[in-house]
Structure formats: structure tokens, C-alpha cells
C-alpha atoms as a PDB file:
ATOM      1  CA  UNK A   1      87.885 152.987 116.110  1.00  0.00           C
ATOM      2  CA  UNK A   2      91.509 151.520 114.921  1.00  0.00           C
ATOM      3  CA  UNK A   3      92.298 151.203 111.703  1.00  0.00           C
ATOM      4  CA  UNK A   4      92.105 147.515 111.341  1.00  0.00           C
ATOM      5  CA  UNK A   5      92.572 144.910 108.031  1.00  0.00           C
ATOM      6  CA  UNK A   6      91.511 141.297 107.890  1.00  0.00           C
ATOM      7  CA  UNK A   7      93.055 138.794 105.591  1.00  0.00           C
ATOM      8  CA  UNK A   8      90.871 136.234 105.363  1.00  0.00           C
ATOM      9  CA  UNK A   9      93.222 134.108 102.953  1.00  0.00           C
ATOM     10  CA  UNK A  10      92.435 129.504 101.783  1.00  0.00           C
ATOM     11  CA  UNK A  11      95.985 129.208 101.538  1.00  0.00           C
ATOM     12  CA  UNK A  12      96.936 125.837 102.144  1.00  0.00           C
ATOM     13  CA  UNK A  13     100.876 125.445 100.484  1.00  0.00           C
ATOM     14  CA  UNK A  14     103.255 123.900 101.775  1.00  0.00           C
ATOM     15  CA  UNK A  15     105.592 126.902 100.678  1.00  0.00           C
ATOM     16  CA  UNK A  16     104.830 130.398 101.472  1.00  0.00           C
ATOM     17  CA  UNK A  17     106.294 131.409  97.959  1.00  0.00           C
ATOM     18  CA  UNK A  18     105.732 135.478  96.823  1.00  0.00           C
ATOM     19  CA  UNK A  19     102.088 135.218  98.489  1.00  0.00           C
ATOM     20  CA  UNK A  20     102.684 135.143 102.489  1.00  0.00           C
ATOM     21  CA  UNK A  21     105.978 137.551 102.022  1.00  0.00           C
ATOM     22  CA  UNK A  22     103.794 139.864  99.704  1.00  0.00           C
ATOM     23  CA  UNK A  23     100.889 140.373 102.760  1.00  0.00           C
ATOM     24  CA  UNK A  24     103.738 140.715 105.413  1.00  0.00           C
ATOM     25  CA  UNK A  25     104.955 143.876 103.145  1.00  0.00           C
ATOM     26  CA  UNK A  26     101.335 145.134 102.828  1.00  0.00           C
ATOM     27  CA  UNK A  27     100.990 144.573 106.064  1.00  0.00           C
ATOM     28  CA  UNK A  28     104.434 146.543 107.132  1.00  0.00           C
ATOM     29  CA  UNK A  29     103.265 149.852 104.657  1.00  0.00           C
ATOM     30  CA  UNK A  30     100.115 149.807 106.251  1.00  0.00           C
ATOM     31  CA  UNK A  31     101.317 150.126 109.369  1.00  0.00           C
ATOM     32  CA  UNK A  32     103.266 153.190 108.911  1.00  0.00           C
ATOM     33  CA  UNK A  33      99.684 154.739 108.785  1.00  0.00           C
ATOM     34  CA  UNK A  34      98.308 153.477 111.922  1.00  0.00           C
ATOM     35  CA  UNK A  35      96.899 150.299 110.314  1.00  0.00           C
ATOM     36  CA  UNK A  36      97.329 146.756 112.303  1.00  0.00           C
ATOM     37  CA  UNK A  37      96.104 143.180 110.405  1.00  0.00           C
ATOM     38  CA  UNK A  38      94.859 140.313 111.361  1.00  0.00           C
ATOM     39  CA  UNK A  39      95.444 136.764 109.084  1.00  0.00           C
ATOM     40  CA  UNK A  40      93.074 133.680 109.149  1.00  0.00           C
ATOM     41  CA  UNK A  41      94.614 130.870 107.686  1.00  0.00           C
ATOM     42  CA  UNK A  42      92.597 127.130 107.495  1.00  0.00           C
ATOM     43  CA  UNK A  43      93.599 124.694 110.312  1.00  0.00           C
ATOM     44  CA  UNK A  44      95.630 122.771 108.125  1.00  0.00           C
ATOM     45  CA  UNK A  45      98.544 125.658 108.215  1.00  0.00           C
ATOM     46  CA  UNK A  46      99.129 125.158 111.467  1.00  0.00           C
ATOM     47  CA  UNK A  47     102.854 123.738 110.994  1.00  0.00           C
ATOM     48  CA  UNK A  48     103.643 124.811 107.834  1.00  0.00           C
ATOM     49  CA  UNK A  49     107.003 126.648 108.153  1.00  0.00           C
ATOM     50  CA  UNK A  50     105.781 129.783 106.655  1.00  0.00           C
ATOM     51  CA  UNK A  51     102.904 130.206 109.439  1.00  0.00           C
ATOM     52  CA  UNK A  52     106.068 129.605 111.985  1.00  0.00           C
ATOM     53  CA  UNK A  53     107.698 132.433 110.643  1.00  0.00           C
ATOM     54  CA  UNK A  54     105.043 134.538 110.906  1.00  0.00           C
ATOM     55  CA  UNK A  55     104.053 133.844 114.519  1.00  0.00           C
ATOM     56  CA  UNK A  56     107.855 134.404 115.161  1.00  0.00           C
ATOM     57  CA  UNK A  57     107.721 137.646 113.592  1.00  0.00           C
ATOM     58  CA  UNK A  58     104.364 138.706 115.996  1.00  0.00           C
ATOM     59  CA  UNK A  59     101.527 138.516 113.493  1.00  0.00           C
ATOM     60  CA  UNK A  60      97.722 138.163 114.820  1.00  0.00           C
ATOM     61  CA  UNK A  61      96.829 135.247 112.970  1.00  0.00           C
ATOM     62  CA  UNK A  62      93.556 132.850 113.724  1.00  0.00           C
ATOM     63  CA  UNK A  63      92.843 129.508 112.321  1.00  0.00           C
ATOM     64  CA  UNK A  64      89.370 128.523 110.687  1.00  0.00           C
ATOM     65  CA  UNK A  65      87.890 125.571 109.622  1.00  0.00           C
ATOM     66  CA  UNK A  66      87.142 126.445 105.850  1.00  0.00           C
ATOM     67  CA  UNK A  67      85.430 123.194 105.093  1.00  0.00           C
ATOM     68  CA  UNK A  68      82.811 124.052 107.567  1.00  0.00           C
ATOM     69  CA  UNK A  69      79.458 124.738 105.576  1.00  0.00           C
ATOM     70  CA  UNK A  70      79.116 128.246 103.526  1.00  0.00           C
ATOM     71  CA  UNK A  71      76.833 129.890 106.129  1.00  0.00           C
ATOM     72  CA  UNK A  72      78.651 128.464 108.993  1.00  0.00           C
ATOM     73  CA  UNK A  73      81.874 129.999 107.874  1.00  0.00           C
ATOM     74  CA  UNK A  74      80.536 133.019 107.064  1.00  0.00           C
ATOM     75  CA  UNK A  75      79.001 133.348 110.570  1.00  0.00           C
ATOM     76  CA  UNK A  76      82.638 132.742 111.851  1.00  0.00           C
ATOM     77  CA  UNK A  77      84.462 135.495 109.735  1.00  0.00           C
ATOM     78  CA  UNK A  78      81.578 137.996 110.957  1.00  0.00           C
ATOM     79  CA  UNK A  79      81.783 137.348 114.400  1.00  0.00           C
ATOM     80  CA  UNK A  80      85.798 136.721 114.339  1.00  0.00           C
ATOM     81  CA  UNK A  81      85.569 140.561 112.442  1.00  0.00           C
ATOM     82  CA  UNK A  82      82.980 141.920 114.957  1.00  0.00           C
ATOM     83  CA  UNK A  83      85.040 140.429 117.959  1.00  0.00           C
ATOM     84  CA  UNK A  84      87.930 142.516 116.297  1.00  0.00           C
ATOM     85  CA  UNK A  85      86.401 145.593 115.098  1.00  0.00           C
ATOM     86  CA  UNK A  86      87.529 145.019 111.716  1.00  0.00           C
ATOM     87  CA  UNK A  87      87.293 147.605 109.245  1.00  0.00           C
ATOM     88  CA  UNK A  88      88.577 146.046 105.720  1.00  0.00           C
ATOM     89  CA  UNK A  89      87.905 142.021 104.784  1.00  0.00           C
ATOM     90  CA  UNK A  90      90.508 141.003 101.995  1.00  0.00           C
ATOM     91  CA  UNK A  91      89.827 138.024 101.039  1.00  0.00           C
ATOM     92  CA  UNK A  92      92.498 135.485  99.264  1.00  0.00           C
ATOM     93  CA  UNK A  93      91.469 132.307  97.247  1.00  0.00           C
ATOM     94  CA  UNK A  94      87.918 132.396  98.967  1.00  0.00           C
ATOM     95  CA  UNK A  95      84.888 131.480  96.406  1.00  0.00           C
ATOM     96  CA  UNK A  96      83.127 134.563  94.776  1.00  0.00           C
ATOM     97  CA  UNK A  97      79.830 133.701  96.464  1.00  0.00           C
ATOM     98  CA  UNK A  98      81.761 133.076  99.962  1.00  0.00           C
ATOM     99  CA  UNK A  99      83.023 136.684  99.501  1.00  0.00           C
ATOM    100  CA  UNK A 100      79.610 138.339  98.776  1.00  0.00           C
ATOM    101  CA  UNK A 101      78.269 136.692 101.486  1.00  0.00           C
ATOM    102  CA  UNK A 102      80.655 137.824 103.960  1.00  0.00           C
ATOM    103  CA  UNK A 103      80.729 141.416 102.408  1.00  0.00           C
ATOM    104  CA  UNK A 104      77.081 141.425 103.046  1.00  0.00           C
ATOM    105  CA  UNK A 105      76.886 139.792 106.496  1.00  0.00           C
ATOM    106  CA  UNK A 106      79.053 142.125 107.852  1.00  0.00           C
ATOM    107  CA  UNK A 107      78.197 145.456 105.490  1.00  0.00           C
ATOM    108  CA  UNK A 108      76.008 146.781 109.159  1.00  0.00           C
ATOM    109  CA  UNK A 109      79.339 146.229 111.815  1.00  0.00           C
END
């Protein structure tokens, strides 16, 4: 199995300020150790400049619908992670209880 991280990050600015350049250089140490990340950003991102740059620099990056109901969402993330064989969920600006709930939906995968 690959070494694989997940941000799953409710970032919705309109400016990708220290946060988006701060995963992109988690994301570059990491991969000096065999690592390879995947981002999910809300639909909304879609055009924001930041996301651009991102997608021009390669990243794997998927698009959720985070106003979709708690259990619905969580279902997503799991099966988005499962589909991926994701081995670390970091979540960013997600509710606590969202966060549980993933980390125990997906604590058997």
C-alpha cells in the first residue's frame, strides 16, 4: 500500500493566503519520503485563482459538496478515501463532530 495523505480542507477564500502555500510545502516534504496527497476543496473553489495554481502545478484535488448533510458527507470522504487507499485524513476547518465521524467511519479501511 502507498503512502497516501488526504486533506480534506472547508476552505472557501477568495485568497489562498499562508494556508494553500503552507499544504503545498507539506505536501512537497512529504514527498521526499514516498508520500503523494490528495486535496478536497468545496465546489465553490472551483475558480478561485489559488485552486488554478494548484491544478497548474499537478495536484490531485476533488471537489465536495460540504453543505450536503453530516452523514452524507461523511459517506463521501469514506468512499472518496477508500476509492484512494488513503492512509492519513487531515482535516482543515471541518466541525469537531464532522471529524470524529469520519475518523470513525473509516478507522476499519
Amino acid at each position: 500500500m502507498a503512502n497516501k495523505l488526504m486533506f480534506v480542507c472547508d476552505y472557501k477564500s477568495y485568497y489562498g493566503g499562508n494556508f494553500i502555500p503552507s499544504l503545498m510545502a507539506i505536501e512537497k516534504m512529504l514527498s521526499k519520503h514516498g508520500w503523494t496527497c490528495l486535496y478536497i476543496f468545496p465546489c465553490e473553489t472551483k475558480e478561485r485563482y489559488w485552486l488554478r495554481y494548484m491544478q497548474d502545478q499537478n495536484k490531485h484535488i476533488q471537489f465536495v459538496d460540504f453543505s450536503q448533510g453530516q452523514k452524507s458527507f461523511v459517506n463521501t470522504i469514506k468512499d472518496i478515501s477508500e476509492k484512494n487507499e488513503i492512509c492519513i485524513i487531515h482535516t482543515h476547518f471541518i466541525k469537531l463532530m464532522i471529524a470524529e465521524m469520519i475518523s470513525f467511519s473509516c478507522k476499519d479501511t
